[in-house]
N, C-alpha and C. Protein backbone atom coordinates (compact mmCIF):
# COMPACT_ATOMS: atom_id res chain seq x y z
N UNK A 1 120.73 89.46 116.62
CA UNK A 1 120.63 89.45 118.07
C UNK A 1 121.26 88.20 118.63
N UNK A 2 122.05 88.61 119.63
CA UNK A 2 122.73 87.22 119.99
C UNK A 2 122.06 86.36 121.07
N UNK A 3 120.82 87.05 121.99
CA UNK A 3 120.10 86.31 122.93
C UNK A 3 118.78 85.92 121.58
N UNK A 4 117.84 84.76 122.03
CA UNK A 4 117.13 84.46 121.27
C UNK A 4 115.73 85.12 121.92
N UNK A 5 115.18 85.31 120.76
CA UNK A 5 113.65 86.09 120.94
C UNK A 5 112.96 85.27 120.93
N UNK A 6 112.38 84.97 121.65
CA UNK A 6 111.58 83.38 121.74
C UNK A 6 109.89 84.06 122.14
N UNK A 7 109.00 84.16 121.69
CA UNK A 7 107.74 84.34 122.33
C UNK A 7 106.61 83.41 122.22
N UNK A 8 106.51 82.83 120.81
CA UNK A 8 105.14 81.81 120.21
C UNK A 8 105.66 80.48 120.77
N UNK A 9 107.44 80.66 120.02
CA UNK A 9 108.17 78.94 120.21
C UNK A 9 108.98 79.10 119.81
N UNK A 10 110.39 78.47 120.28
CA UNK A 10 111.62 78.75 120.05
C UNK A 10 111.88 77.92 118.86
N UNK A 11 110.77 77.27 118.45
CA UNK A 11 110.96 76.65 117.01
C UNK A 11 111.12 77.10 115.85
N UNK A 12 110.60 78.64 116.22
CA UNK A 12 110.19 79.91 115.15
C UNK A 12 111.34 80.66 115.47
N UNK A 13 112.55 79.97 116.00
CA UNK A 13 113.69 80.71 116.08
C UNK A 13 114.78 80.31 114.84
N UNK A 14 115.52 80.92 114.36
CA UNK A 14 116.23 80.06 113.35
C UNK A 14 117.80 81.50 113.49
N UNK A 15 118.92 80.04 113.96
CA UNK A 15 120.07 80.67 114.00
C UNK A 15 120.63 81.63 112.54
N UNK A 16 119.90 81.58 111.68
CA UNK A 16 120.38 81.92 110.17
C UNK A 16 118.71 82.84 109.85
N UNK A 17 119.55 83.34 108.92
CA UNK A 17 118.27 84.63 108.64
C UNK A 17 117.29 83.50 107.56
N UNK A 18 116.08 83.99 107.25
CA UNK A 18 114.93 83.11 106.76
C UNK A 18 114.10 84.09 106.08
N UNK A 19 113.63 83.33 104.55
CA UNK A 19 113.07 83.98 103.98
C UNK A 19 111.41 84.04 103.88
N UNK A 20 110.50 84.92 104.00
CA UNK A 20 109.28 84.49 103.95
C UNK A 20 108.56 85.51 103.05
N UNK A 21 107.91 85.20 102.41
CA UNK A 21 106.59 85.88 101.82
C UNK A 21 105.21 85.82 102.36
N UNK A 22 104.85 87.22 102.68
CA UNK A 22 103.72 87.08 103.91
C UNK A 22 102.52 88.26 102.58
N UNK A 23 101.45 87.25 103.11
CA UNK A 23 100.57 87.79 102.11
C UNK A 23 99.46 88.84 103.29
N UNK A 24 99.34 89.68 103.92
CA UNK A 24 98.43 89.87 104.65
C UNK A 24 96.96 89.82 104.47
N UNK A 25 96.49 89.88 103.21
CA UNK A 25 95.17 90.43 103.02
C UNK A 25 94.49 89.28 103.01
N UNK A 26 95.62 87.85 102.12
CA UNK A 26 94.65 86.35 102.06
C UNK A 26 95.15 85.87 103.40
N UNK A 27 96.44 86.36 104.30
CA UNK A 27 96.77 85.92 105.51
C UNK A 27 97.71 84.73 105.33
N UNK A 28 98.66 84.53 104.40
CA UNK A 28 99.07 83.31 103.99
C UNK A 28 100.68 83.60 104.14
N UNK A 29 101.89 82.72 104.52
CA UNK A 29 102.82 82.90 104.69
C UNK A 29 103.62 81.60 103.90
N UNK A 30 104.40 81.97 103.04
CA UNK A 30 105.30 81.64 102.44
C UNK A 30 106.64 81.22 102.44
N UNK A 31 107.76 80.23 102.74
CA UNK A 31 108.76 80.29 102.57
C UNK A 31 109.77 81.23 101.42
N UNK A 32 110.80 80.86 101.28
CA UNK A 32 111.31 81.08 99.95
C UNK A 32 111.55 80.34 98.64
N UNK A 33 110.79 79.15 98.93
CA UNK A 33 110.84 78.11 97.93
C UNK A 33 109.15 77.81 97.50
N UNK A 34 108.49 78.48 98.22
CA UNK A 34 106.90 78.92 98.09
C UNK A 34 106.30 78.02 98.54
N UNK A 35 106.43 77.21 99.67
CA UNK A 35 105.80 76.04 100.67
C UNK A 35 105.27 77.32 101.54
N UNK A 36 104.03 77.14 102.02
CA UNK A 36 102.90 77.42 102.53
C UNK A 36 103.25 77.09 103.98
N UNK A 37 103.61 78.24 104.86
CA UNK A 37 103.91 77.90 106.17
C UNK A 37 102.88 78.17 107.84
N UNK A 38 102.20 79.67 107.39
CA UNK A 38 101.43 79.28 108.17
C UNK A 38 100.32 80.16 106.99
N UNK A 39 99.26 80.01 108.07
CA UNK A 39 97.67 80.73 107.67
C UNK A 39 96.52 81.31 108.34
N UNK A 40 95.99 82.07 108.11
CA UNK A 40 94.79 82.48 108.84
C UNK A 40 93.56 81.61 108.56
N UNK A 41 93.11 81.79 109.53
CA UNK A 41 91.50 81.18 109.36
C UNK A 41 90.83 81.89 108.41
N UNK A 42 90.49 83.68 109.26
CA UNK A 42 89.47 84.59 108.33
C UNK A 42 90.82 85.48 108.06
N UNK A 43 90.32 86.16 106.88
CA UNK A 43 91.31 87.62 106.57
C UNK A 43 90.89 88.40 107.91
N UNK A 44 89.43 88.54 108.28
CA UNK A 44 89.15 89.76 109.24
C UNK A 44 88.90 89.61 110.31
N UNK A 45 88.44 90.41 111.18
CA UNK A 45 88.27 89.95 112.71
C UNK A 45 87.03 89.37 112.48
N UNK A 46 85.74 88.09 112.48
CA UNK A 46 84.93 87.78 113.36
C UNK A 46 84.05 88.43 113.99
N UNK A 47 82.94 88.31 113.88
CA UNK A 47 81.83 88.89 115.12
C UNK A 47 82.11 89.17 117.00
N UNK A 48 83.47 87.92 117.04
CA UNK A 48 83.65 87.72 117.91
C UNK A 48 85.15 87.90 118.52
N UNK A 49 85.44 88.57 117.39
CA UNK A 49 86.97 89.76 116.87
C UNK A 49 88.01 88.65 117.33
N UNK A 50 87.86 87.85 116.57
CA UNK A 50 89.09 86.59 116.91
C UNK A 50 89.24 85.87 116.01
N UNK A 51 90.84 85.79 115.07
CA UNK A 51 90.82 84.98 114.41
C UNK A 51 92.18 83.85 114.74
N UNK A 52 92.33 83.16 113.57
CA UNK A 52 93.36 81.97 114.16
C UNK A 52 94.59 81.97 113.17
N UNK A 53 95.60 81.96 113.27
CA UNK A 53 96.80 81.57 112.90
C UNK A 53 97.22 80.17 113.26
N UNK A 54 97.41 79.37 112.04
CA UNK A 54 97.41 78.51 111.70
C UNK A 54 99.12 77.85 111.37
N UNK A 55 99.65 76.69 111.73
CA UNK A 55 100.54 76.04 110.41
C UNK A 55 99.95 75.28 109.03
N UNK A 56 101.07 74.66 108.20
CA UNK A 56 100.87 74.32 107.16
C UNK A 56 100.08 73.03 108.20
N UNK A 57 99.98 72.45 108.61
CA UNK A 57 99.68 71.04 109.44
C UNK A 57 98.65 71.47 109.67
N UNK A 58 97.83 72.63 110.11
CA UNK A 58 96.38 72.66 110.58
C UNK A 58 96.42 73.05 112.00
N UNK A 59 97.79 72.78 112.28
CA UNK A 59 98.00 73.13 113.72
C UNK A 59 97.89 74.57 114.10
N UNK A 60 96.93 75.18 115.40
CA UNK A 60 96.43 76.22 115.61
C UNK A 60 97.79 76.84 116.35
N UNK A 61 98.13 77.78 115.74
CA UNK A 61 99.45 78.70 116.66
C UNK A 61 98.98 79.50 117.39
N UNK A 62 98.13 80.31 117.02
CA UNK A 62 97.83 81.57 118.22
C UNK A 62 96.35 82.07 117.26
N UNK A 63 95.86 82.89 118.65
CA UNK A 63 94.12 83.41 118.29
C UNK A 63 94.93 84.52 118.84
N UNK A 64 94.18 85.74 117.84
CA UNK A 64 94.15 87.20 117.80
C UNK A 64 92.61 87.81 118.26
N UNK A 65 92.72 88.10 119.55
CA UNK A 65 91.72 88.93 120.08
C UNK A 65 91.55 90.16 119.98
N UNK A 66 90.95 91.06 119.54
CA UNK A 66 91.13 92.24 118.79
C UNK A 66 89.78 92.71 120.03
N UNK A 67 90.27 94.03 120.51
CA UNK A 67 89.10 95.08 121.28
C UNK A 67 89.37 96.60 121.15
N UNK A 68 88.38 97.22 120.74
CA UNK A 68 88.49 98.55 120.34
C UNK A 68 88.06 98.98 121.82
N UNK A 69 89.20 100.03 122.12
CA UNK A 69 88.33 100.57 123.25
C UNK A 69 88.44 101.65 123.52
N UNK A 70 87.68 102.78 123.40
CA UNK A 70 87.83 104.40 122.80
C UNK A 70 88.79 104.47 122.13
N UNK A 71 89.99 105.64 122.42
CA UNK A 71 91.41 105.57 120.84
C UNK A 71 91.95 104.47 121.38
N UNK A 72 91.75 103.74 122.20
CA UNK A 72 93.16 102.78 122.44
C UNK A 72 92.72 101.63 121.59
N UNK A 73 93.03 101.06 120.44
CA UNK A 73 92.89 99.65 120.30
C UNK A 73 93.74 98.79 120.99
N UNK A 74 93.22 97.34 120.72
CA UNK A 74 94.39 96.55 121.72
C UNK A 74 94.04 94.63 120.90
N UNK A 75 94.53 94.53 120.86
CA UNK A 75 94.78 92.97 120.40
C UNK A 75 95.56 91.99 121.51
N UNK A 76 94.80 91.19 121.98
CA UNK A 76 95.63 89.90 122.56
C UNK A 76 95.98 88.84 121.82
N UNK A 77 96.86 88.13 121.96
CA UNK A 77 97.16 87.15 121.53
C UNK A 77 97.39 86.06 122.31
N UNK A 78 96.68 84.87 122.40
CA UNK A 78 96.96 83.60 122.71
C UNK A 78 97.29 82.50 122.28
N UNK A 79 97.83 81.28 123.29
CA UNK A 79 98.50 80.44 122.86
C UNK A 79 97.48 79.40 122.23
N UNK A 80 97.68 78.53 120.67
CA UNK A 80 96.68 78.15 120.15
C UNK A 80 95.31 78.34 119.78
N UNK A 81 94.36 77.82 119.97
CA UNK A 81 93.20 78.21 120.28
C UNK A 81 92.09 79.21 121.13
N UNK A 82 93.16 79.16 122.25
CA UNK A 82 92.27 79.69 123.44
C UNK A 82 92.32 81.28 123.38
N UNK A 83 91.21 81.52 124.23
CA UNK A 83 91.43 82.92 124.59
C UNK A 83 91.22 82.93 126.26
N UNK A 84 91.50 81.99 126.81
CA UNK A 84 91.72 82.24 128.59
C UNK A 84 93.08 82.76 129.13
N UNK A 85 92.91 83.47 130.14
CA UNK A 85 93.94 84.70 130.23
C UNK A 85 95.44 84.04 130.44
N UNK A 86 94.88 82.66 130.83
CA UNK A 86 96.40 81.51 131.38
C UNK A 86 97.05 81.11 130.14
N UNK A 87 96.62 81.39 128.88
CA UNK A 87 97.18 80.94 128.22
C UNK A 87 97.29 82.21 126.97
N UNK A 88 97.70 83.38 127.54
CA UNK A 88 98.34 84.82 127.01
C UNK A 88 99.49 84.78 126.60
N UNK A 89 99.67 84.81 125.66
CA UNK A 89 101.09 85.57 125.09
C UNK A 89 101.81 86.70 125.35
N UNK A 90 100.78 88.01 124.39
CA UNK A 90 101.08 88.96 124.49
C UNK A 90 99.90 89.51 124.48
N UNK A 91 100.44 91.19 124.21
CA UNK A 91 99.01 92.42 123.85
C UNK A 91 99.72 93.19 123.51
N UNK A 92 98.81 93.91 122.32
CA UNK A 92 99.14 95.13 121.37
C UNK A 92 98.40 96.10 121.44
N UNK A 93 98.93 97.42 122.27
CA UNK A 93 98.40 98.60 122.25
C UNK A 93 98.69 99.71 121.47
N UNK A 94 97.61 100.31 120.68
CA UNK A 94 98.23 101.32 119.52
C UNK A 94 98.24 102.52 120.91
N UNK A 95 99.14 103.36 120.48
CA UNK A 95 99.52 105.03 121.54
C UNK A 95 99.42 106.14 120.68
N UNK A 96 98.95 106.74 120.88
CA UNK A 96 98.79 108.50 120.43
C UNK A 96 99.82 109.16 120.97
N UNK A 97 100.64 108.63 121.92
CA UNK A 97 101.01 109.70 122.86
C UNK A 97 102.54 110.02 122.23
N UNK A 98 102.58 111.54 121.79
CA UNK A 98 103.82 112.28 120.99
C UNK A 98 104.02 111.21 120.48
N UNK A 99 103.09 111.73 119.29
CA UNK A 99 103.77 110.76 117.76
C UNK A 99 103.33 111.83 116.89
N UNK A 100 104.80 111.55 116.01
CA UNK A 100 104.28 112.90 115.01
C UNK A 100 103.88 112.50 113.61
N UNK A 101 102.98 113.82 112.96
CA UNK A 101 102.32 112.79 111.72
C UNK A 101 102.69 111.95 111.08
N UNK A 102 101.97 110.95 110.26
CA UNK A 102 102.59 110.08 109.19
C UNK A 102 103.52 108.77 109.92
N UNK A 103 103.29 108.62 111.29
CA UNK A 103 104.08 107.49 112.18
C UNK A 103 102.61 107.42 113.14
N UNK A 104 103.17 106.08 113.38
CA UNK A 104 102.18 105.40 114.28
C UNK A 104 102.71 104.40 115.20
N UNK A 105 102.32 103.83 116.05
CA UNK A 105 103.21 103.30 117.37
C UNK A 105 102.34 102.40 117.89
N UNK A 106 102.88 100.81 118.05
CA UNK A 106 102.37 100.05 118.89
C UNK A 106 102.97 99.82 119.92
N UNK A 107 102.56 99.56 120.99
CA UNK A 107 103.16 98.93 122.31
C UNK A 107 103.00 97.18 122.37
N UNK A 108 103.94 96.75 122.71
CA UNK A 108 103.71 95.03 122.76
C UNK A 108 104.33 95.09 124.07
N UNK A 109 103.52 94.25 124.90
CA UNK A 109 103.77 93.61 126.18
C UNK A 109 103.63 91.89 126.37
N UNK A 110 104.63 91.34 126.87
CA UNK A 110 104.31 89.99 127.26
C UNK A 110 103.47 90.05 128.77
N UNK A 111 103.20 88.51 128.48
CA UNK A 111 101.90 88.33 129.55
C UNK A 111 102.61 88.59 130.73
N UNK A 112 104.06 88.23 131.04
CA UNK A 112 104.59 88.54 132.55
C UNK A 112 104.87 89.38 132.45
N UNK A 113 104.68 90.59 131.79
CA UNK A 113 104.32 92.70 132.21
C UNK A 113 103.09 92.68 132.06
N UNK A 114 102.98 92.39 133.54
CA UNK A 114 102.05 92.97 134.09
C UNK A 114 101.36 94.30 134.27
N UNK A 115 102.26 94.66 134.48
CA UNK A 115 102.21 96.53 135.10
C UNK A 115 102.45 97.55 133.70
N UNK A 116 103.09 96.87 132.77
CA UNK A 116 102.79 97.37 131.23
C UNK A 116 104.09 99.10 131.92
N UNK A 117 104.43 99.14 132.22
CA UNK A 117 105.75 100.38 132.74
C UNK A 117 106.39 100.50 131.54
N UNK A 118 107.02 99.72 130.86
CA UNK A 118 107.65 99.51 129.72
C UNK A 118 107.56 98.73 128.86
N UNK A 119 107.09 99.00 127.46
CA UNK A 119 106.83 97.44 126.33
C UNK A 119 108.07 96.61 126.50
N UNK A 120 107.84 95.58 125.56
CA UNK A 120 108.81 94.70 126.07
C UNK A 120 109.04 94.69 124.34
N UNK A 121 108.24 94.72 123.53
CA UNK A 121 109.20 95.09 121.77
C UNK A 121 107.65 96.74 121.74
N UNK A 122 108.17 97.29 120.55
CA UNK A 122 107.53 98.63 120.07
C UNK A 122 107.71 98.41 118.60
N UNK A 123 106.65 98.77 117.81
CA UNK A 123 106.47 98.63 116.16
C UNK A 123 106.13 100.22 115.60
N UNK A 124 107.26 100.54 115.17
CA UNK A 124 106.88 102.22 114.59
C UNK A 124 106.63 101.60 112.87
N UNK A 125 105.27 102.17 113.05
CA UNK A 125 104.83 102.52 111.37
C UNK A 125 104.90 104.38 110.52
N UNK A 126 105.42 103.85 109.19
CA UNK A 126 105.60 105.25 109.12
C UNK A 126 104.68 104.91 107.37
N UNK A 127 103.97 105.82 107.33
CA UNK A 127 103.41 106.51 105.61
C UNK A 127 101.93 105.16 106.36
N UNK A 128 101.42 105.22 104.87
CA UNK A 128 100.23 103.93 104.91
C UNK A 128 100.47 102.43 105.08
N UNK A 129 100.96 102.39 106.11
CA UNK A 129 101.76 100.99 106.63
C UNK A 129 102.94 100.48 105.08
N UNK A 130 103.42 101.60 104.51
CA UNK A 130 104.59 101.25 104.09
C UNK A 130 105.40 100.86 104.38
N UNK A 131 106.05 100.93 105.83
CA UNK A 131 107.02 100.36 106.25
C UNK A 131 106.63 99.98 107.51
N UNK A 132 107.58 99.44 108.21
CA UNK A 132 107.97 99.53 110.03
C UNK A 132 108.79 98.95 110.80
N UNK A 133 109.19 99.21 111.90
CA UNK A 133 110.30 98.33 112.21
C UNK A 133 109.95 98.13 113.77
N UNK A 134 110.27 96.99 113.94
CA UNK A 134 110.11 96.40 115.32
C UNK A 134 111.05 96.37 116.31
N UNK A 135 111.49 96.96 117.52
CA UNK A 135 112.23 97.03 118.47
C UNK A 135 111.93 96.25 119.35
N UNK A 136 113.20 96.01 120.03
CA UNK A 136 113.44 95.30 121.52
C UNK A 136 112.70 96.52 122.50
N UNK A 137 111.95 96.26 122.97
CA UNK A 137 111.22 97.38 124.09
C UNK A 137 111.80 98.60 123.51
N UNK A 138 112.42 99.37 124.82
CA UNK A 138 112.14 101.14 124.39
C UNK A 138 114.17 101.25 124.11
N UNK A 139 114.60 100.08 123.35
CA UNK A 139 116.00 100.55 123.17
C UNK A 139 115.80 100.37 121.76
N UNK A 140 117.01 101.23 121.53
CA UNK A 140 117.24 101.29 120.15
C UNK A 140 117.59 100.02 119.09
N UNK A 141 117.52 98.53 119.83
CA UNK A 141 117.85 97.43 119.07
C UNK A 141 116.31 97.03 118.23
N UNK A 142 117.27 96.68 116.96
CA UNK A 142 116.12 96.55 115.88
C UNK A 142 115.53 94.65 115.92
N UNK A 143 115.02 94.26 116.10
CA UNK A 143 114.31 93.21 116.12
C UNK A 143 113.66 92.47 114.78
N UNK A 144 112.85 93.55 113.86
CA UNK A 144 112.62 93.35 112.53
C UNK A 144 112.45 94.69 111.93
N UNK A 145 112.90 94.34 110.65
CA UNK A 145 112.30 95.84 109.74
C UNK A 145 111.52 95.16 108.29
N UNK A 146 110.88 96.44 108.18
CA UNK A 146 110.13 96.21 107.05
C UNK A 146 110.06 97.72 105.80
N UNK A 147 110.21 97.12 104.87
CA UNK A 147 110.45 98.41 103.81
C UNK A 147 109.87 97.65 102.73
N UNK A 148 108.91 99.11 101.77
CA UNK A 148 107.69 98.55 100.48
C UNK A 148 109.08 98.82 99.66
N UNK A 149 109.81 97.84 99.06
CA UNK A 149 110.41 98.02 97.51
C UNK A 149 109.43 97.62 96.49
N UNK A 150 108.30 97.92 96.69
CA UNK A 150 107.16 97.19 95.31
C UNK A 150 106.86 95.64 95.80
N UNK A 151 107.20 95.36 97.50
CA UNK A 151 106.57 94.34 97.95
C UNK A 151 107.31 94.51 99.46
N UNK A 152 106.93 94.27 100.40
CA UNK A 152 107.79 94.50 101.20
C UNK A 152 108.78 93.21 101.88
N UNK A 153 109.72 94.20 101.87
CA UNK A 153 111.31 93.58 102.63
C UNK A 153 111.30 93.55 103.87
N UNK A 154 110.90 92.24 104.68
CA UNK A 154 111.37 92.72 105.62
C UNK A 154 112.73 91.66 106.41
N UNK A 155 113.54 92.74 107.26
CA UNK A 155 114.67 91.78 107.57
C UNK A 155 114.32 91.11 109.27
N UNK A 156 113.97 89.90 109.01
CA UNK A 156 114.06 89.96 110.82
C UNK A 156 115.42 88.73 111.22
N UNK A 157 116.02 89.38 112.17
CA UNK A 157 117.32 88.78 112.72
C UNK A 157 117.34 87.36 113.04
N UNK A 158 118.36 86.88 112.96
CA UNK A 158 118.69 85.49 113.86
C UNK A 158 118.48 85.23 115.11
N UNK A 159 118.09 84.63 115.28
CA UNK A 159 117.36 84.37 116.83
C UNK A 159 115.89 84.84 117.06
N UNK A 160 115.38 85.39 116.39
CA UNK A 160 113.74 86.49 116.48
C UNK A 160 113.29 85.72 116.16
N UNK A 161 112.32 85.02 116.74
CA UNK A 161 110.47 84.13 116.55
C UNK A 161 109.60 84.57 115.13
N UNK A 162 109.94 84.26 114.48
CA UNK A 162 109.70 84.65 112.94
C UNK A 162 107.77 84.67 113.23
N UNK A 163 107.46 83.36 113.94
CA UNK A 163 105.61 83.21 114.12
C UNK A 163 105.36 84.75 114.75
N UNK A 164 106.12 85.05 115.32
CA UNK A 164 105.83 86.52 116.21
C UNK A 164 105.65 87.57 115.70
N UNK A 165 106.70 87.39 114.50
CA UNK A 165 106.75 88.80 113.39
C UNK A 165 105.46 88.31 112.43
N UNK A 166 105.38 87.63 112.31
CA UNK A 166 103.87 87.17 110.96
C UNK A 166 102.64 87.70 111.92
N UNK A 167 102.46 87.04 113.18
CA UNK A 167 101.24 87.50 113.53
C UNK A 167 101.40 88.88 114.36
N UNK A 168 102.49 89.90 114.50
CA UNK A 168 102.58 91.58 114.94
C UNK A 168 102.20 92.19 113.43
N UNK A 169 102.32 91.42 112.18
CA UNK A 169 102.51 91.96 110.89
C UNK A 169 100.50 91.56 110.81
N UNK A 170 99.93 90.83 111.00
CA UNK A 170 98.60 90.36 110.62
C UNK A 170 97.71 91.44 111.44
N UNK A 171 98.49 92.14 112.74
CA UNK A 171 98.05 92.81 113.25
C UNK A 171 97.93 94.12 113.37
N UNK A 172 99.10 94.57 112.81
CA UNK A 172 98.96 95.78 111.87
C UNK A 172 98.45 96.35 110.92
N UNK A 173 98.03 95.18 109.98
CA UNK A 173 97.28 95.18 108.80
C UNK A 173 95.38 95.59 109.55
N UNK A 174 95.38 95.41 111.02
CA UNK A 174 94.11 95.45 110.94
C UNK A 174 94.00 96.64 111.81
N UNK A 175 94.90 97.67 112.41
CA UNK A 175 94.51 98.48 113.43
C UNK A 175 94.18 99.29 112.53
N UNK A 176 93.42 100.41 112.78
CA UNK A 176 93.30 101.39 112.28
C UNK A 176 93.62 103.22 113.31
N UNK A 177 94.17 103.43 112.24
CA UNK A 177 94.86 105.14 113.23
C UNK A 177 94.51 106.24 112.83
N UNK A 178 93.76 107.25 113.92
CA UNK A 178 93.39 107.90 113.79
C UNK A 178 94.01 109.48 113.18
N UNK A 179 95.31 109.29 113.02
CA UNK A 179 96.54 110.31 112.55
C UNK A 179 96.68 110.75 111.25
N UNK A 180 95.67 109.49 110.53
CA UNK A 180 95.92 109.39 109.19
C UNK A 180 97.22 109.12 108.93
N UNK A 181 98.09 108.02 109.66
CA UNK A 181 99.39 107.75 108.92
C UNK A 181 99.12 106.61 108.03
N UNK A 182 97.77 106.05 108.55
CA UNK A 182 97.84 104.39 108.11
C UNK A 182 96.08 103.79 107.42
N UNK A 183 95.76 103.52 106.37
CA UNK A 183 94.90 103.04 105.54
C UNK A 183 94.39 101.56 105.65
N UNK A 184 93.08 101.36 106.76
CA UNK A 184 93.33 99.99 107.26
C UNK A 184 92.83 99.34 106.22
N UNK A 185 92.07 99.84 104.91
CA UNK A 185 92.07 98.99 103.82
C UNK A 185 92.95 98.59 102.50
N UNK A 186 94.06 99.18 103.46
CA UNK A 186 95.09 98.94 102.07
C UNK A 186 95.04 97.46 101.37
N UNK A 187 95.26 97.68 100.22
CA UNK A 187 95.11 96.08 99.36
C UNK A 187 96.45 95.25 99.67
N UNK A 188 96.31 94.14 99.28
CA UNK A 188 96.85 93.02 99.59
C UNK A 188 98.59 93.69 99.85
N UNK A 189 99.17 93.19 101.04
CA UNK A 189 100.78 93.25 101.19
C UNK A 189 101.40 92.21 101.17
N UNK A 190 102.84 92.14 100.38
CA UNK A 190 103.47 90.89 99.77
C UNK A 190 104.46 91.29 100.80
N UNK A 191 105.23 90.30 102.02
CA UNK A 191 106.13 90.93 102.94
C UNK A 191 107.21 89.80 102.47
N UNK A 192 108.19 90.33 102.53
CA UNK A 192 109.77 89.75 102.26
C UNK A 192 110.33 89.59 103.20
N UNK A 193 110.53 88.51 104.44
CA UNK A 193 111.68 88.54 105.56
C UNK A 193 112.65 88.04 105.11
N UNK A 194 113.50 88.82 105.43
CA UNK A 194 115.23 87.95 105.19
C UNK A 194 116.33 88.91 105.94
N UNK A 195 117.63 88.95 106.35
CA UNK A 195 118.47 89.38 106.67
C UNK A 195 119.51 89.92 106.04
């Protein structure tokens, strides 16, 4: 992508493709030289359905607010620590709406869509979160992909907020869908970003 995808921090932007190993289940993210880049607090949601994404430094990147609310789940995400609405990122809404079996569909909105008319990226999952790939809103540009070769590959582009793809990926691991495309206890996923 030649404009930069900037959402967590344009620090998590990198002109050159980047390799990571993303562990979802211990929540742990990996370079390619196996330095420890970021982390979760808990593997699971909390009593209080919020957990924290972390750097190697301790430094808090973003809290995952997780709310079930009839079929719609929905996850917020905020900046660092907080969960006050001024300091929103994004939100992740799973959709039912015309999806055909064995695929599953998130909606991602930034905090300035408001009116939610159109996502601003979309994450199609297909089989038991074997794969998925992440789009620029409702166009056909690919943003990240992900494919299980016996760990998964995933490629996310130059310029894409890599913190963005780790915590849309931490968040997938926890929705659960009613379609039966997707197994929210699947065991541990080894994710591969690179280009």
């Amino acid at each position: 992508m030649a404009d930069q995808v900037s959402v967590i921090n344009p620090f998590y932007c990198s002109a050159d493709s980047i390799t990571l190993q993303v562990n979802t289940e211990k929540g742990v993210t990996y370079n390619e030289k196996g330095d420890r880049l970021f982390y979760m607090d808990d593997t699971f949601f909390t009593l209080h359905n919020r957990r924290v994404l972390y750097d190697n430094t301790q430094k808090p990147i973003v809290t995952l607010y997780n709310k079930a609310v009839t079929i719609h789940e929905r996850c917020k995400v905020f900046k660092g620590e907080s969960t006050d609405s001024s300091e929103l990122l994004f939100s992740v809404e799973k959709t039912n709406k015309s999806i055909p079996p064995g695929i599953a569909k998130l909606n991602v909105f930034l905090a300035n869509n408001e009116d939610k008319k159109e996502s601003d990226f979309r994450v199609i999952i297909y089989g038991s979160k074997n794969s998925c790939t992440v789009y620029a809103g409702e166009s056909p540009i690919i943003v990240a992909k992900v494919e299980n070769n016996g760990g998964f590959n995933v490629m996310v582009y130059p310029n894409v907020d890599y913190a963005f793809i780790v915590a849309l990926l931490m968040i997938v691991k926890d929705m659960k869908f009613s379609n039966g495309s997707t197994d929210s206890t699947q065991n541990s996923i080894a994710l591969s970003l690179s280009l």
